[in-house]
N, C-alpha and C. Protein backbone atom coordinates (compact mmCIF):
# COMPACT_ATOMS: atom_id res chain seq x y z
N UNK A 1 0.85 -1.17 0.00
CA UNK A 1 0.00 0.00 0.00
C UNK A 1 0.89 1.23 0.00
N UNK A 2 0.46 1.92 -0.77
CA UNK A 2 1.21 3.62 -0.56
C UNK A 2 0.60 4.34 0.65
N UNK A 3 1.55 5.20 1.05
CA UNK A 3 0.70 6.59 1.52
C UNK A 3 1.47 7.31 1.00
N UNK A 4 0.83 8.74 1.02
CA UNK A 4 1.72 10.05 1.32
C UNK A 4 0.82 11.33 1.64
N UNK A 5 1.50 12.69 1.64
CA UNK A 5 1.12 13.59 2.33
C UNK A 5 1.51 14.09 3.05
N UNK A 6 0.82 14.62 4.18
CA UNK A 6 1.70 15.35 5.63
C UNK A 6 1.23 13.92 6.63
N UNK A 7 2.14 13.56 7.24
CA UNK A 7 2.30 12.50 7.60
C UNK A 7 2.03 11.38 7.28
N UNK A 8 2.13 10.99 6.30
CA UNK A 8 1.49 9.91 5.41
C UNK A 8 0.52 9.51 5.93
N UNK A 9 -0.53 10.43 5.82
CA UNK A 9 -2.14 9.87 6.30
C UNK A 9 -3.44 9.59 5.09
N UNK A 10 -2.13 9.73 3.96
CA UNK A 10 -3.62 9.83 3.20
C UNK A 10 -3.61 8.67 2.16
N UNK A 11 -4.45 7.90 2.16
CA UNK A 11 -3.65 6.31 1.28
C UNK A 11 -3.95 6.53 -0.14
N UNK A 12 -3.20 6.01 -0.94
CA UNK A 12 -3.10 6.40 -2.61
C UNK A 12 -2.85 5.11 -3.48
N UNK A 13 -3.04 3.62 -2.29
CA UNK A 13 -3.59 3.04 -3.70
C UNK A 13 -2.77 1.56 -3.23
N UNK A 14 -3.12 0.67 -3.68
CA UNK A 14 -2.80 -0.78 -3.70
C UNK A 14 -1.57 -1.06 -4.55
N UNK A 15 -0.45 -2.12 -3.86
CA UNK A 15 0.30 -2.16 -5.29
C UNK A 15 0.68 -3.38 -5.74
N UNK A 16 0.01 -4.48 -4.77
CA UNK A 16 0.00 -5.70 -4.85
C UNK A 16 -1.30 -6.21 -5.05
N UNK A 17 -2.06 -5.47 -5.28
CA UNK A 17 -3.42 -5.97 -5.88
C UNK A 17 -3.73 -6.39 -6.93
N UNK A 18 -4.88 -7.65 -7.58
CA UNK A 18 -4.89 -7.22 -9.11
C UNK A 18 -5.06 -5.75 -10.06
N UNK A 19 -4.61 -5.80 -10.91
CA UNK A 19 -4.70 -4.60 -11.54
C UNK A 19 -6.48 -4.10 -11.95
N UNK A 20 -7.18 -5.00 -11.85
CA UNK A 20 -8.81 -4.88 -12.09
C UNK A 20 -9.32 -4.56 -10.34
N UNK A 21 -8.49 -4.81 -9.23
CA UNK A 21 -8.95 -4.06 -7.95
C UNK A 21 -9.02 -2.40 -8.00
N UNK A 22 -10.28 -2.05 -7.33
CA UNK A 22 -10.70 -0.88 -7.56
C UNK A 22 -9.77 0.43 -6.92
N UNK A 23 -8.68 -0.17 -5.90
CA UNK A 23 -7.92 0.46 -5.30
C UNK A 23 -6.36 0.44 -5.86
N UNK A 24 -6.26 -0.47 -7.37
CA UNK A 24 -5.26 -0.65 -7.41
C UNK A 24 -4.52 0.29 -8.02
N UNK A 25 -2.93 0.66 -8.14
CA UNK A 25 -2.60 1.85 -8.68
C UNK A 25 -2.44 1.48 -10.35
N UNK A 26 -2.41 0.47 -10.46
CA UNK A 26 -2.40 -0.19 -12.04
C UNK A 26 -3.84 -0.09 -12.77
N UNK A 27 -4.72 0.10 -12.10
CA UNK A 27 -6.06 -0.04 -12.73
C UNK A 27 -6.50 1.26 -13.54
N UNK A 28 -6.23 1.44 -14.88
CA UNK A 28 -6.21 2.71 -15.24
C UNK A 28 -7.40 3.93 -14.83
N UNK A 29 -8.61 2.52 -14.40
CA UNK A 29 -9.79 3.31 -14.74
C UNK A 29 -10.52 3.47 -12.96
N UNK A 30 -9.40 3.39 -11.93
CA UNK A 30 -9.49 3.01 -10.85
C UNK A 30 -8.65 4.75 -10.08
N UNK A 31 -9.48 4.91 -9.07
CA UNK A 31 -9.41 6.56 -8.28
C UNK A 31 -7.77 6.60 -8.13
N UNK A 32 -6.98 5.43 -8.10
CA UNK A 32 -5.42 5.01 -7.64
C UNK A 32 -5.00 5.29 -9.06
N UNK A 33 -4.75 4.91 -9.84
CA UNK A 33 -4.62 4.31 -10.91
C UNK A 33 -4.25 5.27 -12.62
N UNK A 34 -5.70 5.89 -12.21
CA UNK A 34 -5.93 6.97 -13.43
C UNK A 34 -4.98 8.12 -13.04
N UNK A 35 -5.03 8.13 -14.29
CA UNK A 35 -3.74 9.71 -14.37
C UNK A 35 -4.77 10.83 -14.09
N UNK A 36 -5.52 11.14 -14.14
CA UNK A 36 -6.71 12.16 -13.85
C UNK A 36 -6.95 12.25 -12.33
N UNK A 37 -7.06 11.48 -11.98
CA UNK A 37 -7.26 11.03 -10.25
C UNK A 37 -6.48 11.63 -9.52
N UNK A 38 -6.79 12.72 -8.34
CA UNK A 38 -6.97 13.26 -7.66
C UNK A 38 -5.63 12.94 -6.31
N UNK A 39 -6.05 11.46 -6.17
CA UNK A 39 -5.15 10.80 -5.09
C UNK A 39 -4.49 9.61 -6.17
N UNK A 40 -3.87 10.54 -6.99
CA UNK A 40 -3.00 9.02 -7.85
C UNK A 40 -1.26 9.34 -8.09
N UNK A 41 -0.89 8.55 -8.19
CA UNK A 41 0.80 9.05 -8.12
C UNK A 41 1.27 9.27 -10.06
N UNK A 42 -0.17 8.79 -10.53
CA UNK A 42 0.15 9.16 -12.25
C UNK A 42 -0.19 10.50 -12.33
N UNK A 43 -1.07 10.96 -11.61
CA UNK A 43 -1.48 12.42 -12.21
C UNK A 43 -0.50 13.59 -12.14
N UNK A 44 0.29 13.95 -13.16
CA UNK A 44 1.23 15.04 -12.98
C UNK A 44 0.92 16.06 -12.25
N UNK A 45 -0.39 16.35 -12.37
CA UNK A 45 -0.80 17.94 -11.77
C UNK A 45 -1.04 17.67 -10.35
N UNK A 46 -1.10 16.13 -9.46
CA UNK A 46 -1.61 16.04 -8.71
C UNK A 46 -0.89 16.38 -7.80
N UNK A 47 -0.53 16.38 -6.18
CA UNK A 47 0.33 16.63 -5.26
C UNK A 47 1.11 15.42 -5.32
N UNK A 48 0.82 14.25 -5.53
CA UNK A 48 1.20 13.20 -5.42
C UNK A 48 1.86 12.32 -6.62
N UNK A 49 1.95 13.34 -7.85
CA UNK A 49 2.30 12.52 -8.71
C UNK A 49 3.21 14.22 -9.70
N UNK A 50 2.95 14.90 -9.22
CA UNK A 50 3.32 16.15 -9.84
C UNK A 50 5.54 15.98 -9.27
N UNK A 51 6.09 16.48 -10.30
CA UNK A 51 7.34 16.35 -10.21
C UNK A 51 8.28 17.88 -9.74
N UNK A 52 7.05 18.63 -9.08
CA UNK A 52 7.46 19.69 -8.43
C UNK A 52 6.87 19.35 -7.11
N UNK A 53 6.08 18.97 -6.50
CA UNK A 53 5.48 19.16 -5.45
C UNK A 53 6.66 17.96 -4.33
N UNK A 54 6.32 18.66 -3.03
CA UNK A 54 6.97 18.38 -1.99
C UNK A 54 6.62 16.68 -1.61
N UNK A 55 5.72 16.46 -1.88
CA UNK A 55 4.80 14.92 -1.54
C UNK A 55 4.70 14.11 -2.96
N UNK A 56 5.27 14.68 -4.08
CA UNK A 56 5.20 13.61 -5.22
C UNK A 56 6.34 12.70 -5.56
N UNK A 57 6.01 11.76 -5.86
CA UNK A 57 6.56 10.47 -5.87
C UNK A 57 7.31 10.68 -7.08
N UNK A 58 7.14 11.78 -7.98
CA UNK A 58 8.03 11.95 -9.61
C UNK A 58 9.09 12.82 -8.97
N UNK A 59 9.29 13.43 -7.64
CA UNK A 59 10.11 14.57 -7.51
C UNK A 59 11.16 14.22 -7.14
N UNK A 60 12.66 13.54 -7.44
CA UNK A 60 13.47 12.90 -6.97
C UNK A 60 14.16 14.01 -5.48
N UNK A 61 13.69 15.17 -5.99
CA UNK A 61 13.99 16.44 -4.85
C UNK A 61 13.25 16.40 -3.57
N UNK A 62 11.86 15.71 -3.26
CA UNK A 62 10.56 15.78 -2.58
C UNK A 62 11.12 15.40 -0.84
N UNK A 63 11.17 16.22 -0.10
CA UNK A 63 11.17 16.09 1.59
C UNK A 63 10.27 15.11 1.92
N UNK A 64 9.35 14.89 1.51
CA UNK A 64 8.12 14.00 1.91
C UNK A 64 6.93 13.00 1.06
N UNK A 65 8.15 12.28 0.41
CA UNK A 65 7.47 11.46 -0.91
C UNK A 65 6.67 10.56 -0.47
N UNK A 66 5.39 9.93 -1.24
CA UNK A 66 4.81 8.52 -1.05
C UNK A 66 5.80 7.91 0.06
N UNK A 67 5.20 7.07 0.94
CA UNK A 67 5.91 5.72 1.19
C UNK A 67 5.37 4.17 1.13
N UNK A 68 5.98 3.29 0.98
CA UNK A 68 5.12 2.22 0.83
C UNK A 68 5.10 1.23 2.43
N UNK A 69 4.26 0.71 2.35
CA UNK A 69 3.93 0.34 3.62
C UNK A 69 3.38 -1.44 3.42
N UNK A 70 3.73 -2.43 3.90
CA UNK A 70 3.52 -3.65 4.00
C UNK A 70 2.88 -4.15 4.94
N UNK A 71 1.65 -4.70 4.66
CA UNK A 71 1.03 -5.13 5.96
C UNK A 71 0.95 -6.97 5.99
């Protein structure tokens, strides 16, 4: 599972799921997944997927990127 954010409280998506799970980040057409999506690490513009922002996972610069988490 991902998180990220300000304290990684905010979850962004499955990554061991099938790719047809609705949470998964592979599922194109899935809230994780889609590049459009809001809480997705594809969406460039997003906080989380944008390659300027402090919390995106594209920003090799980012203080506070995604983390992944194993349960």
């Amino acid at each position: 599972m991902i998180f990220g954010g300000e304290g990684h409280k905010t979850y962004l998506g499955c990554l061991s799921c099938s790719e047809y799970a609705t949470d998964s980040v592979f599922n194109q057409y899935g809230n994780y997944g889609s590049r459009y999506a809001i809480d997705s690490v594809w969406n460039h513009y997003s906080d989380f997927g944008s390659r300027y922002s402090n919390y995106g996972a594209c920003n090799p610069y980012a203080n506070d990127p995604p983390v992944i988490v194993g349960l």
